[in-house]
Every structure is written in C-alpha cells, then in structure tokens.
Protein backbone atom coordinates (compact mmCIF):
# COMPACT_ATOMS: atom_id res chain seq x y z
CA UNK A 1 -9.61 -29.71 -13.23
CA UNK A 2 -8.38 -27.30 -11.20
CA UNK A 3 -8.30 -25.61 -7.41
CA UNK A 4 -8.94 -22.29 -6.22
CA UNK A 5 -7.82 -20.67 -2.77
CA UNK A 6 -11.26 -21.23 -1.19
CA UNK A 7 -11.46 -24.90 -1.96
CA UNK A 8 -7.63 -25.56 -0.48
CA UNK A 9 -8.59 -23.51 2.63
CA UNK A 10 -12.13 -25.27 3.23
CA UNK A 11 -9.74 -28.83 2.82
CA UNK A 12 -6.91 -27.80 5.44
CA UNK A 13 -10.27 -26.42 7.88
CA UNK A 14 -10.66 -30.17 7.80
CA UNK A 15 -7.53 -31.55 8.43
CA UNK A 16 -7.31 -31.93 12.18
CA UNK A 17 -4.08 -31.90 14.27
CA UNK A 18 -2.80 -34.49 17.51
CA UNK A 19 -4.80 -31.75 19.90
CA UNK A 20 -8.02 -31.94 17.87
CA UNK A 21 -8.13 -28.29 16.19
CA UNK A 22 -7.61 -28.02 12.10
CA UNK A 23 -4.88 -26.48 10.42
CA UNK A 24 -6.98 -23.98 10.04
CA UNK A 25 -7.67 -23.58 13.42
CA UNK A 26 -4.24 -23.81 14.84
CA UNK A 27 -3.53 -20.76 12.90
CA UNK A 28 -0.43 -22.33 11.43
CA UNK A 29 -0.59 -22.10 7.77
CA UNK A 30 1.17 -19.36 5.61
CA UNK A 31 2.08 -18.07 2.83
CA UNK A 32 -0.42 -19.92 0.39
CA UNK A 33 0.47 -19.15 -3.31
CA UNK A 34 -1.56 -20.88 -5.99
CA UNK A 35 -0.35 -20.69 -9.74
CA UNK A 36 -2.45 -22.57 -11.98
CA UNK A 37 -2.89 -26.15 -10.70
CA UNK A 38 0.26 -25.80 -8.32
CA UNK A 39 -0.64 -25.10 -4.64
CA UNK A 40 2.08 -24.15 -2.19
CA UNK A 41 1.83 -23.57 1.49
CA UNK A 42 4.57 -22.86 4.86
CA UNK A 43 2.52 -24.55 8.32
CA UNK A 44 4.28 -22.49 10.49
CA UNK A 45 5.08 -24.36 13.77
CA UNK A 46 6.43 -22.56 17.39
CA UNK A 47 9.14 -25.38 17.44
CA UNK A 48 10.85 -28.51 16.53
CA UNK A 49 8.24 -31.06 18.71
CA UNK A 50 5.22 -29.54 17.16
CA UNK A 51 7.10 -29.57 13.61
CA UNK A 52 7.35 -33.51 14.22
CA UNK A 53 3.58 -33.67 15.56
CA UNK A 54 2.08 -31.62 12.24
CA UNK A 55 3.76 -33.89 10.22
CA UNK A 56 0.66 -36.47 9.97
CA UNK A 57 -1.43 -33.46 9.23
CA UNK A 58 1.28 -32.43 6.62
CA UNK A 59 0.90 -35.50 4.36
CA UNK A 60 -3.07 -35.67 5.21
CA UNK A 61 -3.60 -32.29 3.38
CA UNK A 62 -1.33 -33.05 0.51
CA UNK A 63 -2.86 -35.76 -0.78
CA UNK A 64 -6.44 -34.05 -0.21
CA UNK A 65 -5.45 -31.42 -2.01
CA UNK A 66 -4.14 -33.59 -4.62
CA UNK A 67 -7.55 -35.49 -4.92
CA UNK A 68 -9.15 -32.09 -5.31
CA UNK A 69 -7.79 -31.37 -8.31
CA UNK A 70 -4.21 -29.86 -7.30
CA UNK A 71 -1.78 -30.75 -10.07
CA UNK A 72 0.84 -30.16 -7.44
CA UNK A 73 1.29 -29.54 -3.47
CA UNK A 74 4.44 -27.89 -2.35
CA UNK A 75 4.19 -27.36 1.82
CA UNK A 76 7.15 -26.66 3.72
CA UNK A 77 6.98 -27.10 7.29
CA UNK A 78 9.34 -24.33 9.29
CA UNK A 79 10.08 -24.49 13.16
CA UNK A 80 11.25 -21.74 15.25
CA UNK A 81 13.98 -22.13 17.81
CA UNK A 82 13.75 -21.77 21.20
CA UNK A 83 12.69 -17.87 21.73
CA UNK A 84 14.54 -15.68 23.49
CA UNK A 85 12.83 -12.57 25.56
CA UNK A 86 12.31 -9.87 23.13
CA UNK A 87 14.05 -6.87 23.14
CA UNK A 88 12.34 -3.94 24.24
CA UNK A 89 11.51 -2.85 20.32
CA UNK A 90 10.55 -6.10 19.49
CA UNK A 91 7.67 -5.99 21.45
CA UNK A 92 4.28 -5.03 19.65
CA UNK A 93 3.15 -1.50 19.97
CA UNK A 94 0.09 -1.10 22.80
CA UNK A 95 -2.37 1.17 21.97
CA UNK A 96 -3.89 0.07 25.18
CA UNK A 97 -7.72 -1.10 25.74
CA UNK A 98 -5.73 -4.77 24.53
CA UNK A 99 -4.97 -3.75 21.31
CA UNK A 100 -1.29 -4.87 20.18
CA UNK A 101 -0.14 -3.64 16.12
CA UNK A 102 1.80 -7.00 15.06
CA UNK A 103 -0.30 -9.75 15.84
CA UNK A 104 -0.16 -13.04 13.13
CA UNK A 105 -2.71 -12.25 10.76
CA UNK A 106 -6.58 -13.73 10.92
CA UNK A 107 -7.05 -16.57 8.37
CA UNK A 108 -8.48 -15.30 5.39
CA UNK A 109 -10.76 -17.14 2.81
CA UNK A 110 -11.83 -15.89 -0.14
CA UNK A 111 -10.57 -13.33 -2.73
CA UNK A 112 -9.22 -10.39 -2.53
CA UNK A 113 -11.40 -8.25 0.14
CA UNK A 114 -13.29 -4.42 -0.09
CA UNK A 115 -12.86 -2.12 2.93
CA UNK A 116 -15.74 -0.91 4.12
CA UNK A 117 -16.31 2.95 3.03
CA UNK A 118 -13.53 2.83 1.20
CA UNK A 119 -14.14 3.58 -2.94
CA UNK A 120 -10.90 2.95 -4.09
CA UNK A 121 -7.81 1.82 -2.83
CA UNK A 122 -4.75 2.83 -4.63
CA UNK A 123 -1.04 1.24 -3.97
CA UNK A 124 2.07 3.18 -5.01
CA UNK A 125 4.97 0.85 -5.46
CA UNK A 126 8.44 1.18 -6.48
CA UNK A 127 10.93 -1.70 -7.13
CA UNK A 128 13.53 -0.07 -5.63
CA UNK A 129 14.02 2.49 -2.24
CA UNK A 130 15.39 5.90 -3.11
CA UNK A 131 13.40 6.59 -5.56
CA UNK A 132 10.73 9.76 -3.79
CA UNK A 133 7.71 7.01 -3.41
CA UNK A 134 7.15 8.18 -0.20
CA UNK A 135 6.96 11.66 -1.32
CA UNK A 136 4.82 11.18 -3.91
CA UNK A 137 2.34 9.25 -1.80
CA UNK A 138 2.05 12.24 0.54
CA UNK A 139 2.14 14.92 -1.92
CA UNK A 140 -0.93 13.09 -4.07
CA UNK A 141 -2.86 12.61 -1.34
CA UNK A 142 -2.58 16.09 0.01
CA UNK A 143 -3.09 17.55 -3.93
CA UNK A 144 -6.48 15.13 -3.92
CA UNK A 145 -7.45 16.25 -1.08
CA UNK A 146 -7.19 20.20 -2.10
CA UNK A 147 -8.81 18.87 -5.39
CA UNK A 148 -11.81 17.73 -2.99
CA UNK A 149 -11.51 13.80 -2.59
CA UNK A 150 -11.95 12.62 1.10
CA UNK A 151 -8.46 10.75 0.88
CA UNK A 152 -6.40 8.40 3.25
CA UNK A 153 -3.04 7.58 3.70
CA UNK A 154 -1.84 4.22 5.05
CA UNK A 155 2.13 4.01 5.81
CA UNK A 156 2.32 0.68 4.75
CA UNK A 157 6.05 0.71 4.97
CA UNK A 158 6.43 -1.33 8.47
CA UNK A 159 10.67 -1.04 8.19
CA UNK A 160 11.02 2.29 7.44
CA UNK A 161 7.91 4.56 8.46
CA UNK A 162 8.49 8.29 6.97
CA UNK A 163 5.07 9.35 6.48
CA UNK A 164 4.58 10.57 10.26
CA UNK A 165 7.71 13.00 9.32
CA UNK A 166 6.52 14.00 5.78
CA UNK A 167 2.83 14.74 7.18
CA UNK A 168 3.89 16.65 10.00
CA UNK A 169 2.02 14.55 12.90
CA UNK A 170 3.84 12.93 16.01
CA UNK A 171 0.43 12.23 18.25
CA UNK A 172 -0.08 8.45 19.20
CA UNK A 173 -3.25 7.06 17.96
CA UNK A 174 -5.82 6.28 20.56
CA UNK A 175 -7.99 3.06 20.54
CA UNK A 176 -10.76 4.22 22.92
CA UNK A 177 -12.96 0.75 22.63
CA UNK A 178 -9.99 -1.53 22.81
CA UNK A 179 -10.64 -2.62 19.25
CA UNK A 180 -11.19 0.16 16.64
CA UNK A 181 -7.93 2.62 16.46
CA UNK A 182 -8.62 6.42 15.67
CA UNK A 183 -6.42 7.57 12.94
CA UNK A 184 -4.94 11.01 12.54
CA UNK A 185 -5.54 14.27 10.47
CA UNK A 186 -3.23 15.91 8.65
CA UNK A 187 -3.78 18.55 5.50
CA UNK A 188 -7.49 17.67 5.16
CA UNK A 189 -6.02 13.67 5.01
CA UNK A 190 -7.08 10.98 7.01
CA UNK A 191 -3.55 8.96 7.66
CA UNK A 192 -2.00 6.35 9.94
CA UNK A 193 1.27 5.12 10.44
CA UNK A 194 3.03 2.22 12.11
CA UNK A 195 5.67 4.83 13.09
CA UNK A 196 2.90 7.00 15.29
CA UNK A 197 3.28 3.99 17.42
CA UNK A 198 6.94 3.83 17.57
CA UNK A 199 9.90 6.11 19.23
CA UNK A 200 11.83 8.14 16.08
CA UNK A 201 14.62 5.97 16.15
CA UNK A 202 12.73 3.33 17.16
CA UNK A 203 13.25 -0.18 14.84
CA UNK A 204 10.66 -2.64 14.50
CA UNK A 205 12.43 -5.98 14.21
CA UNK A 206 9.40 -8.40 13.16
CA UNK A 207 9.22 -11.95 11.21
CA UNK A 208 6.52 -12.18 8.40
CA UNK A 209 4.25 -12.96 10.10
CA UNK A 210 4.22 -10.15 12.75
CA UNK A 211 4.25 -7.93 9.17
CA UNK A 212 1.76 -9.45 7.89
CA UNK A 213 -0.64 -9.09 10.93
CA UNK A 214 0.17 -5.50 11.19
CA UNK A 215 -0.60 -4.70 7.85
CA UNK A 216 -3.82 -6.42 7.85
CA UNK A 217 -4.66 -4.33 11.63
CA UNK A 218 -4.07 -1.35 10.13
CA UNK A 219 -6.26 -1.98 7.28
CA UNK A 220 -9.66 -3.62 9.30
CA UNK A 221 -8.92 -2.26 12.70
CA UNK A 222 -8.09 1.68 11.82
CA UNK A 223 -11.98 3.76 11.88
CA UNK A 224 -10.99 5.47 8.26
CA UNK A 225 -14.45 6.58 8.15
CA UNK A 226 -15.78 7.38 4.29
CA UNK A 227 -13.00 7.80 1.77
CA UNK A 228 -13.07 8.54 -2.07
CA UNK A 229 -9.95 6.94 -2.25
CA UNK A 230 -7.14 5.17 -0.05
CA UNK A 231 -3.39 6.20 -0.93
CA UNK A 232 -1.01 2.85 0.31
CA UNK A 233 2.69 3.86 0.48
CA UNK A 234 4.35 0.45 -0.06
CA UNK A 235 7.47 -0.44 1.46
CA UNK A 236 9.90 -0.58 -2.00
CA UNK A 237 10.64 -4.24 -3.07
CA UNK A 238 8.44 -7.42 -4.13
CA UNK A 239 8.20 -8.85 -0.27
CA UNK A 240 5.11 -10.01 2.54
CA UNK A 241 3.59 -6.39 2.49
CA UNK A 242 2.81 -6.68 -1.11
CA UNK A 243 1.93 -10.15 -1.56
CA UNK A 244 -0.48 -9.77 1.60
CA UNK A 245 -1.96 -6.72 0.72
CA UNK A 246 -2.70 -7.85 -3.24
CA UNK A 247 -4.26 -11.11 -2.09
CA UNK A 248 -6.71 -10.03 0.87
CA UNK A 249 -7.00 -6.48 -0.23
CA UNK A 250 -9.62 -5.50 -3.33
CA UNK A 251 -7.04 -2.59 -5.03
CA UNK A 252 -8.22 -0.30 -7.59
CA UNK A 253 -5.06 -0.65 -8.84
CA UNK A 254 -0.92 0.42 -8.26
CA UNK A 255 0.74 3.79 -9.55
CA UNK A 256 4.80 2.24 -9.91
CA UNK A 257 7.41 5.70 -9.54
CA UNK A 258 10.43 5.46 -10.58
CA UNK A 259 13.23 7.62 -11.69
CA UNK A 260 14.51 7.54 -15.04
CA UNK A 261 17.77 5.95 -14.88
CA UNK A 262 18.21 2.39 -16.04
CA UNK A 263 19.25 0.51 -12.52
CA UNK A 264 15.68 2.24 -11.25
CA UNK A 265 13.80 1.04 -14.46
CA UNK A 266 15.08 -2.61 -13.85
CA UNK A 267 13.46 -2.59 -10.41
CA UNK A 268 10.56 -1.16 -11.34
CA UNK A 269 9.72 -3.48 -13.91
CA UNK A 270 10.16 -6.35 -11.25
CA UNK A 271 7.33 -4.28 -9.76
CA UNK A 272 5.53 -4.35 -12.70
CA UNK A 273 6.04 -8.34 -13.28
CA UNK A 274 4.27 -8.82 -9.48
CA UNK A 275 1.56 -6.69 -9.90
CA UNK A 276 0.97 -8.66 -13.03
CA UNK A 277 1.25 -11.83 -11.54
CA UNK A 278 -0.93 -10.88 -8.27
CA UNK A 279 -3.94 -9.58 -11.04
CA UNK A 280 -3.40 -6.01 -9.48
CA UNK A 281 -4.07 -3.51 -12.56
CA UNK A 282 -1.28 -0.77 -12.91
CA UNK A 283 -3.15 2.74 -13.34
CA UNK A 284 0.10 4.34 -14.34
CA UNK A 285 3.65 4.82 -14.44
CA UNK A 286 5.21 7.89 -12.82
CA UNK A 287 8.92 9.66 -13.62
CA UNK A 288 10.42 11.18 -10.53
CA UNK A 289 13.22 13.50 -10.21
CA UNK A 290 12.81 14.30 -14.07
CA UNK A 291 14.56 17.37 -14.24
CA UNK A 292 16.62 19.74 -12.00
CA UNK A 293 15.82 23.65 -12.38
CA UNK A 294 18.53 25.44 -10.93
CA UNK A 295 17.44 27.98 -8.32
CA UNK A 296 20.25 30.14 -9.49
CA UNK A 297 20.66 30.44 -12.97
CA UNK A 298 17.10 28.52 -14.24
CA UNK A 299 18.98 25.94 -16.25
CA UNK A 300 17.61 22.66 -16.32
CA UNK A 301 19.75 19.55 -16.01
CA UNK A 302 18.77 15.75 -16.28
CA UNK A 303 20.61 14.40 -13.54
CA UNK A 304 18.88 10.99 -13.45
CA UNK A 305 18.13 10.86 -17.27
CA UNK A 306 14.98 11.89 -18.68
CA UNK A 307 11.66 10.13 -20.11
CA UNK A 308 13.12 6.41 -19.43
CA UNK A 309 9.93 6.47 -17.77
CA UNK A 310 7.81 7.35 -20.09
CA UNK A 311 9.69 5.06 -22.77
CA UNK A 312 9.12 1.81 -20.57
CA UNK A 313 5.29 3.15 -20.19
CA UNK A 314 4.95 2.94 -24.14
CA UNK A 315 6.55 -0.50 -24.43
CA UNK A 316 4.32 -1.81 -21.45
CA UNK A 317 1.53 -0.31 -22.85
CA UNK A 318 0.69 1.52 -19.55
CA UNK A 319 -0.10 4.49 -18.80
CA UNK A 320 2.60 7.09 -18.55
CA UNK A 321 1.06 9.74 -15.71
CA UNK A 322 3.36 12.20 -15.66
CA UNK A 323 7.16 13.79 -14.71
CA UNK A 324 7.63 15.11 -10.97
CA UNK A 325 10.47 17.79 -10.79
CA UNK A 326 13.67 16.81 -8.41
CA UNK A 327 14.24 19.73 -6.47
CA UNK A 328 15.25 20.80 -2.95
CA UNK A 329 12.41 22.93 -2.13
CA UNK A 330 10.19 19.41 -2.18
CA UNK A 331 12.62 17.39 0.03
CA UNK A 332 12.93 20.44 2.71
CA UNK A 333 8.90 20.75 2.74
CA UNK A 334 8.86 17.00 3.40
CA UNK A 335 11.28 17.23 6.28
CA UNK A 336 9.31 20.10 7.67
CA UNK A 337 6.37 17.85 7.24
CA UNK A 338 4.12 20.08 5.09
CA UNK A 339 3.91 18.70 1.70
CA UNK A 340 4.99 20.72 -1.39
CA UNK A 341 1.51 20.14 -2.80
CA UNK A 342 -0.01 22.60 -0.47
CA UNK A 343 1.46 25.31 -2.05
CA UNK A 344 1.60 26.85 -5.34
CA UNK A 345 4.56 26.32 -6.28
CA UNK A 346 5.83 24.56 -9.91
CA UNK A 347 6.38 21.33 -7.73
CA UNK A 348 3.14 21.33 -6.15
CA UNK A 349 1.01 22.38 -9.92
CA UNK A 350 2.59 19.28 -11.37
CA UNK A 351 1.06 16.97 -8.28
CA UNK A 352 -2.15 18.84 -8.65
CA UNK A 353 -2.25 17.98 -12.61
CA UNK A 354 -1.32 14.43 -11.52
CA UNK A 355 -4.61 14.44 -9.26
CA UNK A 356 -6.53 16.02 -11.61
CA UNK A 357 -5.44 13.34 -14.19
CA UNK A 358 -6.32 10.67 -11.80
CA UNK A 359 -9.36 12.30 -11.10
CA UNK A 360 -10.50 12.36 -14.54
CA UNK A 361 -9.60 8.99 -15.77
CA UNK A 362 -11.92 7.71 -12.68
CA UNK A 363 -8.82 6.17 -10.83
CA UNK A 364 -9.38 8.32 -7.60
C-alpha cells in the first residue's frame, strides 16, 4: 500500500494545532517530498515556543501518515530566531493596490498544476551558472516569436535577474486591481521579471520560502494572457525554484544547455538526474558556445570543446537540439538588450532553426 501527496495533505488538514487551526491551516508545512512509500516534510515554525507547541501535532501526523500506508515519515521541525528589522532590500517588492512579490507560498494539493491560457510551458535549466542559459532563453523566445508563437518569458531566476537587461525593458509592472500584475512587452514577447521590481544593483536576500512564494506569484498572479508557449529561465542549480516549479507547475517539459566541456557536462547531468526524478520530460539537450569564428581571419576554434553535448545526448538517449555559436556579437546584443535572434545574422539563423525544430517536433 502506498500514499500519494493528496492523501498526506488531506491527513495534516486534519491534524489540528494548541490554537485550533490544522497544519494545514497554520500554513506551516514545507517542503513535502514523497519517494515511493517514504514521506518527508519541514513544519516551519516563527520560533522556538511555537516549535515546542507543534510538537503534539508533529507526532499526531506521523503516525497518521504511517497508518495510511506511509512506509516511512521523516518531518523535521525548524524554528526561526528572533527576527531582526529587515534591511531595506529585504523587504518584498510593492507593486501597490496590496500586492507584495515574496509572500510564503499558498498550500497546494494535488499534482502538478496547468496555467490557464497557457499551451505549453517550457523550463530551460542548466546545472551549472555560466553557461549562456539566460541567453538562450531570451534569444528562443524572441526567434519563436518571429516564427509566429504568442510566447512568454518568466525570469525565474529570483538571485540573479538578467532578463530585464537582455530584453531591453526597465518599466515597473503595474497591478491596477491590487491582485492581477500586468506584465511587459518586449520583441513581440510577453515577459516578467522579479528584477522589474528591484533597483539594478538591488539584492534580494530571501529564505525558501519567500522564493518559493514569489515564484508561485509570478506564475498565478501575472495576466500572461493566451500563450502558445511559456519560456522559464531557471536559476542554474538543483534548488527551491526547481523543485517548486516541477511539483505545482504542469511543464511540457525542460531544454538542459550546457557547454561542451566536461566540468559543465557533470552539472548538467545533475540537471538531468532531477528532472528525472521530479517526472519532468527533457525535450532536448542544447551545446552552447560550440565554436568560436574569428571576426578577423574566419578560423574557427573550439574553445570549450566541441559535441560533448551532443555525445552525452546519445548516451542519454535524449534529444540533441542543436550547437549555438560563442561569439561576441551575441553577448554585446544581450547587453544592449536586443536579442541576437532579431537579426539575421549566423547567430540569430541557428536560434531560428532551433525554434523551428521545436516547432516541428510539437514542443512549442
């Protein structure tokens, strides 16, 4: 016998707490991972007294969980320390009208969850940073977009926000009901950013939590409107962004970029290990800087190795999607914030062969 997510979340809904509200309720239950018959949960408590008062509840839904068919319950119970006043960037955004980016998320119940008007939602992931996901999550979406999709962008990457800089947009999103936030256009692409919010320089020092909740805001609360697809550029890693947004959020699937040297190709199979275990299809593999064309003299030079890529692709038995050119003429379009993939250029044919092959297999 065994236990799905509903079933432990309709058990700790009845588990009540010393003020008479459920776990559920209370809002203080994270992080809930079940492999097989093993169920493990955080309850999240503001500080040490409550930690000591959710302890009875603790042990309650263990062993209900346990009679349900759980071969094993793992909850850890955290407690914050006393808070200090947050620092001016600590604060959530205000978009005014009441509505604050980096609340704790809603409790969720159920699978993984459409958007509405949404058709597909495509994450592009990288284990590593460095590696151009950014870029190539700007540059496909503008290159679908020219191929005709109604595309969006969500700059998923809380930490380190580039896409407001790569897209060429600075205006602050307006929330004219208090609840719904307008997002921006940019290059025929709907897009939104956690940095549109923020000062330049500004850094957004958030707990999990606070991630989470902004992630899942900017996925429910943003009006995207009708979209063919949904580009997501991930923050690089295996951390809360991915993990929330593969549990509540019903992908299409995840493109993984890397380049094609071997300390890349490590981290991107990490990547490719968590999408597997979170039952989020990979579309496709994708080799970045794959070759350098000098401007000069036209020779081409490998600096990063070529068709490791493409090599892993085979022996995962993935998709290999294509080879994206390093060169400077993409990095200085990004900085000027208008994508190489408007153009005509060799860069910007090999993104628009990459949306045409995504178009054609039905991925976007």
């Amino acid at each position: 016998m065994t236990i799905d997510r509903s079933a432990v979340l309709t058990i700790l809904d009845t588990i009540l707490t010393p003020d008479g509200r459920s776990l559920i309720a209370r809002d203080v239950v994270r992080a809930l991972d079940i492999q097989g018959g093993a169920v493990r949960f955080v309850i999240e408590a503001a500080n040490a007294d409550e930690a000591r008062a959710l302890q009875s509840a603790s042990v309650q839904a263990e062993a209900a969980i346990k009679s349900a068919g759980a071969a094993s319950v793992q909850i850890v119970m955290t407690a914050h320390g006393p808070v200090a006043k947050a620092a001016p960037q600590a604060a959530p955004p205000n978009l005014g009208g009441g509505v604050k980016i980096g609340q704790h998320p809603t409790p969720h119940q159920g699978g993984p969850a459409p958007i509405a008007g949404i058709a597909r939602i495509i994450a592009i992931g990288s284990g590593k940073g460095g590696v151009g996901k950014s870029t190539v999550s700007s540059n496909l979406a503008v290159a679908l977009a020219r191929a005709g999709r109604r595309v969006g962008l969500l700059d998923a990457d809380i930490y380190g926000p580039s896409q407001p800089r790569m897209m060429g947009v600075s205006k602050r999103p307006a929330s004219p009901d208090g609840k719904t936030i307008e997002p921006l256009q940019a290059h025929g692409v709907t897009m939104m950013s956690i940095g549109l919010m923020l000062k330049e320089d500004e850094a957004v020092i958030w707990r999990g939590p606070m991630l989470m909740g902004a992630l899942q805001q900017l996925l429910t609360q943003v009006a995207w409107g009708t979209l063919d697809v949904l580009i997501i550029d991930l923050p690089p890693g295996t951390g809360d962004v991915q993990l929330t947004l593969c549990q509540r959020t019903r992908l299409s699937g995840a493109i993984v970029v890397s380049t094609p040297q071997d300390v890349a190709l490590l981290d991107a199979r990490k990547a490719l290990d968590m999408f597997a275990k979170l039952k989020t299809p990979v579309l496709g593999l994708i080799e970045n800087m794959s070759t350098y064309i000098c401007p000069n003299c036209g020779h081409e030079a490998h600096l990063f190795g070529h068709g490791g890529v493409a090599a892993e692709a085979q022996r995962q038995d993935l998709p290999f999607l294509g080879e994206l050119p390093l060169s400077i003429d993409v990095r200085l379009a990004g900085d000027a914030g208008a994508p190489i993939a408007l153009g005509d250029s060799a860069a910007a044919q090999a993104y628009a062969r990459l949306a045409q092959r995504l178009i054609g297999g039905g991925m976007a």
